[in-house]
C-alpha atoms as a PDB file:
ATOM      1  CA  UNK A   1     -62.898   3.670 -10.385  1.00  0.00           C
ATOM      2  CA  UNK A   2     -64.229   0.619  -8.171  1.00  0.00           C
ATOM      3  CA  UNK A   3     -61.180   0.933  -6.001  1.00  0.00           C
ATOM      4  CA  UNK A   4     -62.214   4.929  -5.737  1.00  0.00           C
ATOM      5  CA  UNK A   5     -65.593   4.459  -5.392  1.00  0.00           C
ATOM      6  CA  UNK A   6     -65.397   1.797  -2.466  1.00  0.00           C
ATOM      7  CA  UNK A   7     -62.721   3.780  -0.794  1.00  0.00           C
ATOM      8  CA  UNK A   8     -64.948   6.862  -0.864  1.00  0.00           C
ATOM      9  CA  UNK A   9     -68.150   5.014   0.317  1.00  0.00           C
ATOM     10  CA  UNK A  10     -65.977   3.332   3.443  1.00  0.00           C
ATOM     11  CA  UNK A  11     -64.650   6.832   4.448  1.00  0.00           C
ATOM     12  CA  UNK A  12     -68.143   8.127   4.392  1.00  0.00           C
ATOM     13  CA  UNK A  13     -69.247   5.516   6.930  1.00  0.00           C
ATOM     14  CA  UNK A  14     -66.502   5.945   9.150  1.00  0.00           C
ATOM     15  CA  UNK A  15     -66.858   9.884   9.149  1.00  0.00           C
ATOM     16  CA  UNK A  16     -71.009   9.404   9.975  1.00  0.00           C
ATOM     17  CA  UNK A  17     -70.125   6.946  12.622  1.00  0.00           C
ATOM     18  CA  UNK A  18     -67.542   9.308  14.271  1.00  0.00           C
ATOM     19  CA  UNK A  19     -70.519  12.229  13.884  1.00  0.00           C
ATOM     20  CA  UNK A  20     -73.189  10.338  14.750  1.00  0.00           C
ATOM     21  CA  UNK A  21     -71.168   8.706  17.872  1.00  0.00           C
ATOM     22  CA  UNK A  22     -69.988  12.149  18.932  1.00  0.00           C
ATOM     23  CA  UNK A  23     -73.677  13.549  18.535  1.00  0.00           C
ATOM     24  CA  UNK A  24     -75.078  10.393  20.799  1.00  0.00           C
ATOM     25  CA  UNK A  25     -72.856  11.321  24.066  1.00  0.00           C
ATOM     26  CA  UNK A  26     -73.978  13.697  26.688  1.00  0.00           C
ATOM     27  CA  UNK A  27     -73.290  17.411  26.758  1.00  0.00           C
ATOM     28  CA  UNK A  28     -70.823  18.076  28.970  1.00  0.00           C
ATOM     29  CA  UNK A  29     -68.953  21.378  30.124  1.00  0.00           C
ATOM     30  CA  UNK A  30     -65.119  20.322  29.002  1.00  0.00           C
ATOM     31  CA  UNK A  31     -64.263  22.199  26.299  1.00  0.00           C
ATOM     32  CA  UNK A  32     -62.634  19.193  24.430  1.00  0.00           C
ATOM     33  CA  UNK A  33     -65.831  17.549  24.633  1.00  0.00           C
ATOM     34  CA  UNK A  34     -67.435  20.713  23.410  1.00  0.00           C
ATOM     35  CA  UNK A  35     -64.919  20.835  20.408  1.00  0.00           C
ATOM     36  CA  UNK A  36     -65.721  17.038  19.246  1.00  0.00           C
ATOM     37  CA  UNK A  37     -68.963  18.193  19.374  1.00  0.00           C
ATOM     38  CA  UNK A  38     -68.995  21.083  17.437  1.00  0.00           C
ATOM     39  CA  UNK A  39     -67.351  19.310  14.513  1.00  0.00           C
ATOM     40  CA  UNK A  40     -69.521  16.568  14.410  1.00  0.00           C
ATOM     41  CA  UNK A  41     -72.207  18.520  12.114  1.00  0.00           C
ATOM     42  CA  UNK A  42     -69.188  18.375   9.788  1.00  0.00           C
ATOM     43  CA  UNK A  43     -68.329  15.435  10.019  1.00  0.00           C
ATOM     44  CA  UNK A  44     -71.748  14.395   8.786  1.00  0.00           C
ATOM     45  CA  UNK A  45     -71.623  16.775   6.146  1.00  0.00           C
ATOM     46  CA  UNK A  46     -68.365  15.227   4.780  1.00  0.00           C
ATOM     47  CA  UNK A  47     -69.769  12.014   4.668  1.00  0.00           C
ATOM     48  CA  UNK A  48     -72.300  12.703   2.446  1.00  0.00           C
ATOM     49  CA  UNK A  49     -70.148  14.259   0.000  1.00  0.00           C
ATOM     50  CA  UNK A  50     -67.955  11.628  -0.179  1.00  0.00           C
ATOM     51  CA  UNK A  51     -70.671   9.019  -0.218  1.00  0.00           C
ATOM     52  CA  UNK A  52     -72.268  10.803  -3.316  1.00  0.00           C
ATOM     53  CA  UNK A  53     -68.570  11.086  -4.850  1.00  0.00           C
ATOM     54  CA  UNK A  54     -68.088   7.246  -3.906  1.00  0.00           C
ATOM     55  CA  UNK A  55     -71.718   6.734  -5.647  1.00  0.00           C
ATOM     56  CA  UNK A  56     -70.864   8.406  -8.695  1.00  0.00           C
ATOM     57  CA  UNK A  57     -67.409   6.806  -9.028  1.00  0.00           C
ATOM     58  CA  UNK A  58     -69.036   3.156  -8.987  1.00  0.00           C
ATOM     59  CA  UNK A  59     -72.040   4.632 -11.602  1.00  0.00           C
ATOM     60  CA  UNK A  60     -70.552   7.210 -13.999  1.00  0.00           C
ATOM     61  CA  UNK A  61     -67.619   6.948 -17.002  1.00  0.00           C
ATOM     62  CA  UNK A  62     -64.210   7.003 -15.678  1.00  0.00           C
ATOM     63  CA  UNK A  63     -63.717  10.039 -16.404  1.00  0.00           C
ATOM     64  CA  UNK A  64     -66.517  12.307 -14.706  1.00  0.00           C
ATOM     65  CA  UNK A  65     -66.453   9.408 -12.174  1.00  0.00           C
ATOM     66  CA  UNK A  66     -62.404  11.008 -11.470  1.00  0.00           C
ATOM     67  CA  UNK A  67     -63.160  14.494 -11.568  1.00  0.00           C
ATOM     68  CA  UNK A  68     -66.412  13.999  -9.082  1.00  0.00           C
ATOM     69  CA  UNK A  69     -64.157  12.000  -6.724  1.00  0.00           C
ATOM     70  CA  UNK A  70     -61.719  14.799  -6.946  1.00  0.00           C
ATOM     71  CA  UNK A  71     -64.401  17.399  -6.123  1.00  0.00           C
ATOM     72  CA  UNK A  72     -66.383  15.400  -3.486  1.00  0.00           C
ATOM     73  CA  UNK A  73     -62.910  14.677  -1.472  1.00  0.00           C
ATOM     74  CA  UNK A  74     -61.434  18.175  -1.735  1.00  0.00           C
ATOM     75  CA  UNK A  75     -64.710  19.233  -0.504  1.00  0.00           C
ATOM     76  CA  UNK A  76     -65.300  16.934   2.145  1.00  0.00           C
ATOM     77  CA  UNK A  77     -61.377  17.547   3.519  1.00  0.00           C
ATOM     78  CA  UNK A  78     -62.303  21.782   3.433  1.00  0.00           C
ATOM     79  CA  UNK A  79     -65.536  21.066   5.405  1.00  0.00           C
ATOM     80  CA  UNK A  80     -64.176  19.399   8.186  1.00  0.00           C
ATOM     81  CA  UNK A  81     -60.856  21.513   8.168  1.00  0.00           C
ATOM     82  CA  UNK A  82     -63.434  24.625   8.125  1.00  0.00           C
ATOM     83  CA  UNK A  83     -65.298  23.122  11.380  1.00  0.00           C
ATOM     84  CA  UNK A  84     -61.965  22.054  13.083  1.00  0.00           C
ATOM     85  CA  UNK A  85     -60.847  25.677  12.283  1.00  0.00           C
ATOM     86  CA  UNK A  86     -63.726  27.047  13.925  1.00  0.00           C
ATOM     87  CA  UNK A  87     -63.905  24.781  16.594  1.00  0.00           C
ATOM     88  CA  UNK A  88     -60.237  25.200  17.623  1.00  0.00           C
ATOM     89  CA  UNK A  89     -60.583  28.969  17.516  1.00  0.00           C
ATOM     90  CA  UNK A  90     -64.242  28.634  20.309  1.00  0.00           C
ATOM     91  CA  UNK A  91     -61.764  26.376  22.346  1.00  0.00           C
ATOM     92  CA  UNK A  92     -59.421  29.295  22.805  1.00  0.00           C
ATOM     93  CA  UNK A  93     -61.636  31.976  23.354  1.00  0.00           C
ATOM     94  CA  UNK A  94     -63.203  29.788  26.102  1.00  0.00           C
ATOM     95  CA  UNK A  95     -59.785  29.504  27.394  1.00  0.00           C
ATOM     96  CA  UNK A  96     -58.874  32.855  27.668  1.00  0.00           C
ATOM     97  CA  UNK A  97     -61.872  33.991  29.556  1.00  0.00           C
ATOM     98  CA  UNK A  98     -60.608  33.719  33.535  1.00  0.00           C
ATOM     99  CA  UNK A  99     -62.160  31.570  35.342  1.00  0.00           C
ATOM    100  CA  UNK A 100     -64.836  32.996  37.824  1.00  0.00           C
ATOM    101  CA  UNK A 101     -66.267  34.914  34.208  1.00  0.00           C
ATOM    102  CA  UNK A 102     -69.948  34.015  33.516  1.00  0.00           C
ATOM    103  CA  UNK A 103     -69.782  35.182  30.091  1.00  0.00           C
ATOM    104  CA  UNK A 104     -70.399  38.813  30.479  1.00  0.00           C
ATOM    105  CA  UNK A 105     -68.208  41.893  30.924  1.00  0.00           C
ATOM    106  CA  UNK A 106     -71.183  43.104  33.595  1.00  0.00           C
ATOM    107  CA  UNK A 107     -70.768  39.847  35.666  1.00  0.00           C
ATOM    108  CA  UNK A 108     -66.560  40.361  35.894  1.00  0.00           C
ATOM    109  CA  UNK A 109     -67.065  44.531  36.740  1.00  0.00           C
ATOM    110  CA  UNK A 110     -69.949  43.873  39.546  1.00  0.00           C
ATOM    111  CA  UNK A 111     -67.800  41.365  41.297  1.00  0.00           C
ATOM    112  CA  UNK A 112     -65.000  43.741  41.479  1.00  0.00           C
ATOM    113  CA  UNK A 113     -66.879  46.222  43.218  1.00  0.00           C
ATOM    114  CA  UNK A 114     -68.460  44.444  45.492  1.00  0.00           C
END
């Protein structure tokens, strides 16, 4: 479970650096930058799950040390694939909006009659 545990804790840095990085840049309009963005929150919250499952596998029995690991990585792995999910599908929305559209259906109709 050391092996587990230190493997779980190491993960969980590198996914708060990657969110906390991410979080640190400037806003900017491209939607790529919008989607790295948008998952960082995620990214965060899978490295605390896998920093409590990497706790727990270095403090516990072997055996609820395993089955927290289990749980804490599943989880983290459905949080982020949950954000990336819902990040991919605001990236293609945004893309299929043409390009002079402010947002609103009132902003494309006025311009057409004008």
């Amino acid at each position: 479970m050391l092996i587990a545990g230190v493997v779980c804790l190491c993960a969980a840095v590198v996914s708060a650096a990657f969110g906390l990085w991410t979080l640190s840049r400037p806003r900017v309009a491209d939607v790529n930058q919008l989607v790295l963005r948008a998952v960082a929150p995620t990214q965060l919250a899978a490295a605390v799950m896998l920093a409590a499952g990497g706790v727990v596998a270095l403090a516990t029995p072997m055996r609820t040390g395993l089955v927290v690991v289990i749980v804490c990585v599943l989880g983290a792995l459905g949080t982020v694939a949950a954000g990336s999910w819902q990040s991919a599908r605001f990236a293609a929305r945004r893309e299929e909006q043409p390009a002079d559209c402010a947002g609103s259906c009132a902003a494309c109709t006025l311009s057409c009659h004008s």
